[in-house]
C-alpha atoms as a PDB file:
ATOM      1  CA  UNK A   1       3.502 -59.046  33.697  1.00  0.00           C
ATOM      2  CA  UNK A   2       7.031 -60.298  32.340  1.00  0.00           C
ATOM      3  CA  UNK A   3      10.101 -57.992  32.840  1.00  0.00           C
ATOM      4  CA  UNK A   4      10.444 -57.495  29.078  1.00  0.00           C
ATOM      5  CA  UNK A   5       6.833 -55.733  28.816  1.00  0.00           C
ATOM      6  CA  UNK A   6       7.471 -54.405  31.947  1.00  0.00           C
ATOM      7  CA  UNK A   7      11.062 -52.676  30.587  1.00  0.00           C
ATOM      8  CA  UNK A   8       9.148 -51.964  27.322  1.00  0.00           C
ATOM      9  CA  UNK A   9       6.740 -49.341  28.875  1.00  0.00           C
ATOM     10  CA  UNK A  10       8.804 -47.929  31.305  1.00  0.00           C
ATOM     11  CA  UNK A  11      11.284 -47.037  27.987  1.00  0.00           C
ATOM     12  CA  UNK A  12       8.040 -46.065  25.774  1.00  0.00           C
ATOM     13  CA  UNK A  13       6.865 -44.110  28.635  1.00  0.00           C
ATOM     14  CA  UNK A  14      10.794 -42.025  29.120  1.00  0.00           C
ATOM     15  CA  UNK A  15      10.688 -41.613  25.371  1.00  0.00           C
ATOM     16  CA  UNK A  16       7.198 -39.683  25.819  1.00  0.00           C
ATOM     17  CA  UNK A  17       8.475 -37.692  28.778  1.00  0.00           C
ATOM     18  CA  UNK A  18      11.782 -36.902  26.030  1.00  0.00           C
ATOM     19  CA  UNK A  19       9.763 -35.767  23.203  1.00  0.00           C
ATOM     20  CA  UNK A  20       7.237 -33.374  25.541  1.00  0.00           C
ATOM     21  CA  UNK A  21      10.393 -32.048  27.591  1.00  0.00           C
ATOM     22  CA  UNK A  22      11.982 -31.405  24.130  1.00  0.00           C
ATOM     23  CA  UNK A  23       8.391 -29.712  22.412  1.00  0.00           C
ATOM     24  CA  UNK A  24       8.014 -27.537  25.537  1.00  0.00           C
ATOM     25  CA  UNK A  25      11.510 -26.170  25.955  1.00  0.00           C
ATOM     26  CA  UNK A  26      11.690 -25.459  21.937  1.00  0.00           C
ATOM     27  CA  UNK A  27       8.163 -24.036  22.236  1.00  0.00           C
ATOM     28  CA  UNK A  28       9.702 -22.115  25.059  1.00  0.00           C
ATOM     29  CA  UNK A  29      12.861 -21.090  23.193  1.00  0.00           C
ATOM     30  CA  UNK A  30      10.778 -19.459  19.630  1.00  0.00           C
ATOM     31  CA  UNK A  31       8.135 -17.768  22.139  1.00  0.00           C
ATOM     32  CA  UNK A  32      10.927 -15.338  22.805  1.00  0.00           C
ATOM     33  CA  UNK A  33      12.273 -12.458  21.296  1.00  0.00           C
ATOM     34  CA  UNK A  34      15.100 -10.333  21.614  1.00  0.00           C
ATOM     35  CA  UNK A  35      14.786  -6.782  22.392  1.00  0.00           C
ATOM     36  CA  UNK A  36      17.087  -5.074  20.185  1.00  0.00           C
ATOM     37  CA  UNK A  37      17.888  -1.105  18.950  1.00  0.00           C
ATOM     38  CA  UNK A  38      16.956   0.257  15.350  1.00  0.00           C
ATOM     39  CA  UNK A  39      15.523   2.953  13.381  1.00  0.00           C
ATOM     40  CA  UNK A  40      12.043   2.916  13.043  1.00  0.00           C
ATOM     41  CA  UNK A  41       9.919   4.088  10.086  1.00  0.00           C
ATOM     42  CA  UNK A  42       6.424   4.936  10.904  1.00  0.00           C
ATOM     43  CA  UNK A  43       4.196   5.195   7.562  1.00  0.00           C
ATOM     44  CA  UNK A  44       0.648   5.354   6.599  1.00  0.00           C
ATOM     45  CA  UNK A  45      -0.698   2.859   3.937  1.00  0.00           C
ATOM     46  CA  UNK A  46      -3.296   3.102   1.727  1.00  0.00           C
ATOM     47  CA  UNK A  47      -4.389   1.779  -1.376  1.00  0.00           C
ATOM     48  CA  UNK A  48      -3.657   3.838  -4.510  1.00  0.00           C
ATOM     49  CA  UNK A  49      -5.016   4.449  -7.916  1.00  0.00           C
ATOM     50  CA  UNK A  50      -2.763   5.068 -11.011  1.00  0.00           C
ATOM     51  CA  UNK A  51      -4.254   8.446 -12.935  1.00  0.00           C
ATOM     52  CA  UNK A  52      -2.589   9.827 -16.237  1.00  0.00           C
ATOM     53  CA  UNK A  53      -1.168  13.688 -16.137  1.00  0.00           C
ATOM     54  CA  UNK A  54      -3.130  14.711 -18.864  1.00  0.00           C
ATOM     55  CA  UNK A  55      -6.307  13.615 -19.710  1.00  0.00           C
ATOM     56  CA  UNK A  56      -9.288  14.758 -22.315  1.00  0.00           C
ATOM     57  CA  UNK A  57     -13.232  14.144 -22.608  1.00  0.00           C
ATOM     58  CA  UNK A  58     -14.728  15.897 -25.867  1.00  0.00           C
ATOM     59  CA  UNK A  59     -18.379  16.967 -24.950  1.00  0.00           C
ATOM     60  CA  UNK A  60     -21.110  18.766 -26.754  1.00  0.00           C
ATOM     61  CA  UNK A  61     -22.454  21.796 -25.818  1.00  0.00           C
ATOM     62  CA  UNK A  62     -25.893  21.274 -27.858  1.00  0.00           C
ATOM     63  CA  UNK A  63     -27.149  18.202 -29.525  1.00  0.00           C
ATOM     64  CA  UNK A  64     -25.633  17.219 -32.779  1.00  0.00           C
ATOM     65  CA  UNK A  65     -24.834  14.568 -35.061  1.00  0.00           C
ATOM     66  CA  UNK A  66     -21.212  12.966 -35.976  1.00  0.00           C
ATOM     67  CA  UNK A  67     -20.387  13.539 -39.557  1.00  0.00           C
ATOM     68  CA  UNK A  68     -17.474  11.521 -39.480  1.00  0.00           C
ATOM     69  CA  UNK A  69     -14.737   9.900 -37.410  1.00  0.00           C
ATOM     70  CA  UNK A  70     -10.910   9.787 -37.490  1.00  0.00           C
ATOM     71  CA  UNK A  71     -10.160   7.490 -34.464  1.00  0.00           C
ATOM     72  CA  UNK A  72     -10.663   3.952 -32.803  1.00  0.00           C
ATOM     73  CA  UNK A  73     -10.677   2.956 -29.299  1.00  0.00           C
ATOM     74  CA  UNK A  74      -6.814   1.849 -27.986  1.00  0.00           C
ATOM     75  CA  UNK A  75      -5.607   4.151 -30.752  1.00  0.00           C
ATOM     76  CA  UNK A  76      -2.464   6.511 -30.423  1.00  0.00           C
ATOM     77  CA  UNK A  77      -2.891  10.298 -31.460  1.00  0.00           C
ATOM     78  CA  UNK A  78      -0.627  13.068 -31.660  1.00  0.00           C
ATOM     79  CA  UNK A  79      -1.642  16.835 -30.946  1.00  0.00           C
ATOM     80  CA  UNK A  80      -3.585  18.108 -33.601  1.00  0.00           C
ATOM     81  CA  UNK A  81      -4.500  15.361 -35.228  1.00  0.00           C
ATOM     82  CA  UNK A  82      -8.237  15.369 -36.598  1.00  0.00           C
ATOM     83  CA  UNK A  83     -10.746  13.538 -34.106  1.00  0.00           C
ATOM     84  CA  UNK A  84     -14.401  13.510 -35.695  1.00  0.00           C
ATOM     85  CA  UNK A  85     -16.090  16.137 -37.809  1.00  0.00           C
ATOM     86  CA  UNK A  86     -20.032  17.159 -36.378  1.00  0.00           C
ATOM     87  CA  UNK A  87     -23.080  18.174 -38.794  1.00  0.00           C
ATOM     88  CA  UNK A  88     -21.546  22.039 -38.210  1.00  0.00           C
ATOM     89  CA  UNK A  89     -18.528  21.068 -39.858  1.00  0.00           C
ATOM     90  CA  UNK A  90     -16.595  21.801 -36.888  1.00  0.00           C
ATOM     91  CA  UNK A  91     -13.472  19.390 -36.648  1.00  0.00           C
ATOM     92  CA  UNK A  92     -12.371  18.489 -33.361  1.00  0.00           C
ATOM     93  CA  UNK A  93      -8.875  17.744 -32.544  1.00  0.00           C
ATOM     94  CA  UNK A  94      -6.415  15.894 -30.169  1.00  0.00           C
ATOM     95  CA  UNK A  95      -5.048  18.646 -27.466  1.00  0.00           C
ATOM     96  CA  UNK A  96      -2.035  16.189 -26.665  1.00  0.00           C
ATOM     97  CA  UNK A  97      -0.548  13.120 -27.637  1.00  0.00           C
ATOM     98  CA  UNK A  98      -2.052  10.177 -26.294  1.00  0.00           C
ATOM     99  CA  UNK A  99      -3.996   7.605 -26.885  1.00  0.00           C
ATOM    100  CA  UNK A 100      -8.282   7.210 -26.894  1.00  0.00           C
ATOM    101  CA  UNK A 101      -9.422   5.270 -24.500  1.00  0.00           C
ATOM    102  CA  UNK A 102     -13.263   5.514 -24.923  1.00  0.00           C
ATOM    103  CA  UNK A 103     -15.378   6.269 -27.864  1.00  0.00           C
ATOM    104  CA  UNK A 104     -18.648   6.488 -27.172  1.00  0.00           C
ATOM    105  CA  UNK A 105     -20.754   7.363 -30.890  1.00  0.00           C
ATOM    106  CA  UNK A 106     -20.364   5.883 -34.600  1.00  0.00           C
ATOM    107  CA  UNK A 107     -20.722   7.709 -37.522  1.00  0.00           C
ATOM    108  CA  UNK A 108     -24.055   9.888 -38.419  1.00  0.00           C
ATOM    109  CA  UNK A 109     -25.198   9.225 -34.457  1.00  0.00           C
ATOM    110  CA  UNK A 110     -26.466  12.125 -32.194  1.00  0.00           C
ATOM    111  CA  UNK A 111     -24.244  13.185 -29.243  1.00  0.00           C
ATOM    112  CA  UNK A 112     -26.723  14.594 -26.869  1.00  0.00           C
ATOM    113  CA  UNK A 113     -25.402  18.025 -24.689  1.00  0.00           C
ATOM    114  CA  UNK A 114     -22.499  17.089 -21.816  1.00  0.00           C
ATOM    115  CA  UNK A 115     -22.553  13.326 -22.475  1.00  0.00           C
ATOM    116  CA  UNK A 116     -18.650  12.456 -22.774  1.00  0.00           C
ATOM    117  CA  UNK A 117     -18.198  11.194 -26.458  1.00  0.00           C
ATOM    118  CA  UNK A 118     -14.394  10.739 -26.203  1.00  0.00           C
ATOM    119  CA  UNK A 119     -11.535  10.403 -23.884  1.00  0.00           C
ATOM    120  CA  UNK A 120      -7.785  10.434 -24.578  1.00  0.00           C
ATOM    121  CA  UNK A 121      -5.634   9.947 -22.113  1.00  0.00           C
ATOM    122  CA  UNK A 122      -1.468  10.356 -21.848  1.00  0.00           C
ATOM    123  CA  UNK A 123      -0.439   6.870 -20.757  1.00  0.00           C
ATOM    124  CA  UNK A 124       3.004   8.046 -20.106  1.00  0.00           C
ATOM    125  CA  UNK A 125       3.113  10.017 -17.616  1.00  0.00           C
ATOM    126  CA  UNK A 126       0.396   9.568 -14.631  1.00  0.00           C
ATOM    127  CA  UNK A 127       0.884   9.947 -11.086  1.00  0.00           C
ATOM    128  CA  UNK A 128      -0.486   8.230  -8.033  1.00  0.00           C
ATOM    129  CA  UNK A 129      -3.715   9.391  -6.212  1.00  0.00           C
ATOM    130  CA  UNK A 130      -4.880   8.222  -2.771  1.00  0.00           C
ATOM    131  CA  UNK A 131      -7.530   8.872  -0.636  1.00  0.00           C
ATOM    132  CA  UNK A 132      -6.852   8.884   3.449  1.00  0.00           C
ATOM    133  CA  UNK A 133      -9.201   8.916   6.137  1.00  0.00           C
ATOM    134  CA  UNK A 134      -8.891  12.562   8.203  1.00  0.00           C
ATOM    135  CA  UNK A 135      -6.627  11.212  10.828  1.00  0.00           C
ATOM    136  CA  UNK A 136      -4.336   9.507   8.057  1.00  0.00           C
ATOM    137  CA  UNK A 137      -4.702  12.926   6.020  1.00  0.00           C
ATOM    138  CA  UNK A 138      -3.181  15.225   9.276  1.00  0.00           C
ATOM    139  CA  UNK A 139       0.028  12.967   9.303  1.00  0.00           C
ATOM    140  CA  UNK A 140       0.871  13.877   5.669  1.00  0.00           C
ATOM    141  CA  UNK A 141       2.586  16.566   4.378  1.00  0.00           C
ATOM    142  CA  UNK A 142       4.016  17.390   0.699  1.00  0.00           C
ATOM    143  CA  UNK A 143       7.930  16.071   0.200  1.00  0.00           C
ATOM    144  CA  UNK A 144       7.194  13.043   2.487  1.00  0.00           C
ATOM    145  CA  UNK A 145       8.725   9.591   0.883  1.00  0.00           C
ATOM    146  CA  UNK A 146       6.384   7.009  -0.463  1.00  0.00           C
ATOM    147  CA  UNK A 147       6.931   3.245  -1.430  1.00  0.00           C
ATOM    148  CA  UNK A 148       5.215   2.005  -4.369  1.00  0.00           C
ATOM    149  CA  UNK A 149       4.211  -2.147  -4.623  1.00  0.00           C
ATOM    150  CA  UNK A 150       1.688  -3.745  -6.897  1.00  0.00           C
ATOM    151  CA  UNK A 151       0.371  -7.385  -6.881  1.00  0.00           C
ATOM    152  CA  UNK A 152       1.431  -8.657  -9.287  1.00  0.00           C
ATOM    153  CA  UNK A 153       4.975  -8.019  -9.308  1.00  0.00           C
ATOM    154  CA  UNK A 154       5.813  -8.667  -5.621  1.00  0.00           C
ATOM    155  CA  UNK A 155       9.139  -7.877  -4.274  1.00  0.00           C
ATOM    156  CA  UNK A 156       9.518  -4.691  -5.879  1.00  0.00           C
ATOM    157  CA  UNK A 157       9.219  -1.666  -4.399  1.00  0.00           C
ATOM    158  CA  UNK A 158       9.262   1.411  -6.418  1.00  0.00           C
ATOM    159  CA  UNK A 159       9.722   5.200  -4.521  1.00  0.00           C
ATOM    160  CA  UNK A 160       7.364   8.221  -4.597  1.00  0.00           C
ATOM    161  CA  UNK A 161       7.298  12.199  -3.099  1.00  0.00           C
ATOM    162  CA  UNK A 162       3.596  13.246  -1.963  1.00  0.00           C
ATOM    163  CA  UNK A 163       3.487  16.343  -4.283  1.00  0.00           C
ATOM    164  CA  UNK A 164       0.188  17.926  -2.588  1.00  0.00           C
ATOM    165  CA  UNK A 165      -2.933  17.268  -0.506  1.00  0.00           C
ATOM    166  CA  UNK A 166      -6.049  18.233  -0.885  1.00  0.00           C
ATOM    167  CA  UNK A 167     -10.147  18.179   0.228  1.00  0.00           C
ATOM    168  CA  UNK A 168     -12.185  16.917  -2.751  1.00  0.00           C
ATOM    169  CA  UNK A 169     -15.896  16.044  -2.353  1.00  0.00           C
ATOM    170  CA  UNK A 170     -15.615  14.813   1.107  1.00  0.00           C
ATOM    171  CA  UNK A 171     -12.135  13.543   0.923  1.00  0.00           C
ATOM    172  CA  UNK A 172      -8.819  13.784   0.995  1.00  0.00           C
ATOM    173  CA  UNK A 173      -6.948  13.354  -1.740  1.00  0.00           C
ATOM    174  CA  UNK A 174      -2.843  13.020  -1.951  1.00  0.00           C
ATOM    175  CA  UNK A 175      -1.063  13.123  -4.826  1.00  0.00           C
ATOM    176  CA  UNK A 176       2.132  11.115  -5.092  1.00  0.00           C
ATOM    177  CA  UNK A 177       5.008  11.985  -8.065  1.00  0.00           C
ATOM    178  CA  UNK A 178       6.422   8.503  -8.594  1.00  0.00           C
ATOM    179  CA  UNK A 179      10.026   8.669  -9.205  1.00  0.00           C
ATOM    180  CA  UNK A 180      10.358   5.000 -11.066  1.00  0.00           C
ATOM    181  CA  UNK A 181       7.758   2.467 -12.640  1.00  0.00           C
ATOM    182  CA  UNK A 182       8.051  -0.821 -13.965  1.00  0.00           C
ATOM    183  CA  UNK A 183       7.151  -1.365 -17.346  1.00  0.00           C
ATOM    184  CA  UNK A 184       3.344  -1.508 -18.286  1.00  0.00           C
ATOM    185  CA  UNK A 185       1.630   0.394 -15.828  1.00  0.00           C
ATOM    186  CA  UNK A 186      -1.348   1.982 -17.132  1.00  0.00           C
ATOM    187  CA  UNK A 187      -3.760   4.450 -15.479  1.00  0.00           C
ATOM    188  CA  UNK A 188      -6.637   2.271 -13.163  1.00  0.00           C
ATOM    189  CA  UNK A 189      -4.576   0.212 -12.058  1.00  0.00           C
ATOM    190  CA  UNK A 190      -3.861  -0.267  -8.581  1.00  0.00           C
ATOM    191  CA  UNK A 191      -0.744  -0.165  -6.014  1.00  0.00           C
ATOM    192  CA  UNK A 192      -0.246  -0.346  -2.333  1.00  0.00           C
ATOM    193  CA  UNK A 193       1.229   2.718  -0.770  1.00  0.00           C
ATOM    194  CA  UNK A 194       2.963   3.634   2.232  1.00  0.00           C
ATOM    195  CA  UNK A 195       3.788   7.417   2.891  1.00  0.00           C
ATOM    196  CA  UNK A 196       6.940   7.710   5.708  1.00  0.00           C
ATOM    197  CA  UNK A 197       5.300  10.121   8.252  1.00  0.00           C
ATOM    198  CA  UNK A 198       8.473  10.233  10.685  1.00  0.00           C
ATOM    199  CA  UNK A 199      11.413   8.359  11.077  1.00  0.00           C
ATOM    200  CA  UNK A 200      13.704   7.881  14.541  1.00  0.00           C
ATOM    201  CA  UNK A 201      16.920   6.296  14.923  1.00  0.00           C
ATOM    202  CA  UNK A 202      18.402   4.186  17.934  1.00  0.00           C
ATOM    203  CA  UNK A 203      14.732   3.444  19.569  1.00  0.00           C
ATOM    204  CA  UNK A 204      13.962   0.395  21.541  1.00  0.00           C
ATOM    205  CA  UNK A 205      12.007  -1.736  19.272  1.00  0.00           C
ATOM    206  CA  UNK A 206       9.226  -3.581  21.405  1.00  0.00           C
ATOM    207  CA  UNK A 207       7.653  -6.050  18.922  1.00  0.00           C
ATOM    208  CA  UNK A 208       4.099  -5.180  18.498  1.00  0.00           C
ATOM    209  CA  UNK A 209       2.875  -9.350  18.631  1.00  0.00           C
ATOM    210  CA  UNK A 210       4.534  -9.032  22.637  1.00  0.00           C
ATOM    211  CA  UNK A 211       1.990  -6.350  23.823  1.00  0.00           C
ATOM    212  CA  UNK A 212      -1.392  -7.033  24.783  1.00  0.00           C
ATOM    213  CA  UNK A 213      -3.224  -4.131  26.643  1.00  0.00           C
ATOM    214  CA  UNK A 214      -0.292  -1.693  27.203  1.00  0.00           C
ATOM    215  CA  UNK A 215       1.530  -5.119  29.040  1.00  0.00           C
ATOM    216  CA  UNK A 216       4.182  -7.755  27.901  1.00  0.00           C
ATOM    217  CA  UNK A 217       5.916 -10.559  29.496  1.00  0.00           C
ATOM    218  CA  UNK A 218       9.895  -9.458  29.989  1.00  0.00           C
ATOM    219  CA  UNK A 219      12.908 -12.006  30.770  1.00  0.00           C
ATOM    220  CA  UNK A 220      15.370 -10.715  32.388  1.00  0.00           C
ATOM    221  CA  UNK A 221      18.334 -12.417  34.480  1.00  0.00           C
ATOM    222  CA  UNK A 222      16.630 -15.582  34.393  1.00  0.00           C
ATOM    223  CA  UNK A 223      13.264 -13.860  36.005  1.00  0.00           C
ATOM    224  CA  UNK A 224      10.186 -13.787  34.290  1.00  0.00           C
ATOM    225  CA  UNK A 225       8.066 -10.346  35.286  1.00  0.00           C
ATOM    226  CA  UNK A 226       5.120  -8.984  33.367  1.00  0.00           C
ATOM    227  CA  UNK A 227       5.586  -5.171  32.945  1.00  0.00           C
ATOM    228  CA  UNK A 228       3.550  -1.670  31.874  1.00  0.00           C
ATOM    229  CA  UNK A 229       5.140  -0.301  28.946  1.00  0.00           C
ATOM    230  CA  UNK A 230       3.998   2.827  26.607  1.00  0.00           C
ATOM    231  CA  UNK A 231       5.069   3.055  22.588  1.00  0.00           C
ATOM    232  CA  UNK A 232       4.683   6.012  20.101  1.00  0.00           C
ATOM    233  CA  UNK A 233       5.556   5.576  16.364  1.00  0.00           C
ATOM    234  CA  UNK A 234       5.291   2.268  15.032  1.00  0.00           C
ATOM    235  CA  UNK A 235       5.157   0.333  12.224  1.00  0.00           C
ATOM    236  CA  UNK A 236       3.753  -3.147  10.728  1.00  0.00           C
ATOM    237  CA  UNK A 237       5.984  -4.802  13.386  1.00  0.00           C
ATOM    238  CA  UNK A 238       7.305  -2.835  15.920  1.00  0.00           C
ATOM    239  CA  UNK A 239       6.977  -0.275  18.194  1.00  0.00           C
ATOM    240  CA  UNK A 240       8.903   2.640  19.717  1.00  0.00           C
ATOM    241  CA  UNK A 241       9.419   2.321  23.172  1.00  0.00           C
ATOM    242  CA  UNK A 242       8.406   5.718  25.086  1.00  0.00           C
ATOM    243  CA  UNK A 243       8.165   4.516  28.822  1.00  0.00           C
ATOM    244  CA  UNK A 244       8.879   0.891  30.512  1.00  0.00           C
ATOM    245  CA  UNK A 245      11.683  -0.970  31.935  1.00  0.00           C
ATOM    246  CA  UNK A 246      12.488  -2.703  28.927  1.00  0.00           C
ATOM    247  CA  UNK A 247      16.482  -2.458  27.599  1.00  0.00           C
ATOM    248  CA  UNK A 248      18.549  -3.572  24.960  1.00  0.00           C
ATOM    249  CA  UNK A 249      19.081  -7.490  25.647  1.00  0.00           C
ATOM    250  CA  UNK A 250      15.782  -8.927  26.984  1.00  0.00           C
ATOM    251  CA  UNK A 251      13.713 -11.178  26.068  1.00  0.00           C
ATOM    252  CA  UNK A 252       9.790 -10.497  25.957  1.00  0.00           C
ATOM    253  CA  UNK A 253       7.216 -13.247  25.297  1.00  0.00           C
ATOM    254  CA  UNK A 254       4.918 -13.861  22.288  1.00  0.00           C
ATOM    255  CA  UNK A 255       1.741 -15.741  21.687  1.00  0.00           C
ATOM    256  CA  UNK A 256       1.609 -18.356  18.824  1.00  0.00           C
END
């Protein structure tokens, strides 16, 4: 073997030790995370359904036929206004101003008894309603602050008060007065939701990726030491350290 090769694959062979020296200490370096202070929100989230203040179904009482109809489906009414006429002659009118947003019978059909032949809803003001599993449901109490967030208009987050909870048919229900909504929200649709349950200031924030079975991995003078640690609130990322040696200033180590 000439001294050229030779010097060719002891260089090719240094450049390889570089690169994995290099990859390892950089892997090394973004495994770590600082331990740092902070205020820590601690919420519960839940998916929420938008539901309009005021709404109206027209049903029958007894069978009877439609005489004649004022309205369409998608249309806007005002209180009062004339909704359909039955074979008794009896006119039936809007109790609000909204707009109908089913119609279930044409002209000179038969509405059979407590079948829902109309429903107008007010598509201005609605509210937010969420159902919580019984654990979720003790944590919440009326007044607490909610963030608002739909889909498809990421990046925005809109604010909310829980105005009551309640038990309803096995579950329970919270009711959330938004304060703000962006335009074109209509009653259906849907939005993520996170109620603030409790709130602490100047915590130790132990990131939650560190912890694996109540441990983490802590740096610490240059010394590496796996340590026991306990946390209370938390929230999508962090948690609030309770008991462990774990301070302001040290690193801890995360998996990939």
């Amino acid at each position: 073997m000439n001294r050229k090769l030779l010097y060719g694959i002891s260089a090719s062979f240094v450049i390889i030790l570089v690169f994995i020296f290099v990859y390892f200490f950089r892997s090394s370096k973004s495994d770590r995370l600082n331990i740092q202070k902070g205020s820590l929100v601690e919420a519960v989230y839940a998916l929420g359904t938008v539901k309009p203040v005021d709404s109206f179904i027209l049903k029958f009482g007894i069978a009877a036929s439609i005489r004649e109809i004022f309205i369409e489906e998608g249309q806007s009414v005002n209180k009062g206004d004339a909704l359909l006429i039955n074979d008794s002659g009896i006119t039936f009118r809007s109790p609000f101003s909204g707009t109908v947003t089913k119609l279930n019978v044409a002209k000179n059909e038969t509405a059979m008894p407590g079948i829902p032949i109309l429903e107008i809803q007010n598509l201005k003001e609605v509210y937010i309603s969420v159902s919580l599993d019984q654990e979720s449901a003790l944590r919440v109490k009326p007044g607490q602050h909610a963030q608002l967030s739909f889909e498809s208009i990421r990046g925005n987050v809109y604010k909310g008060e829980v105005e009551r909870i309640y038990p309803s048919n096995g579950q329970f229900l919270v009711r959330i007065e938004p304060r703000e909504l962006p335009q074109g929200i209509l009653p259906d649709m849907t939005t993520d939701v996170a109620i603030e349950v409790s709130s602490k200031d100047n915590v130790i924030l132990v990131p939650l990726v560190a912890v694996e079975r109540g441990k983490l991995t802590r740096y610490r003078d240059g010394k590496r030491e796996k340590i026991e640690i306990r946390i209370g609130a938390i929230n999508a990322e962090f948690g609030e350290l309770i008991h462990g040696d774990l301070r302001e200033g040290d690193q801890v180590l995360v998996k990939n």
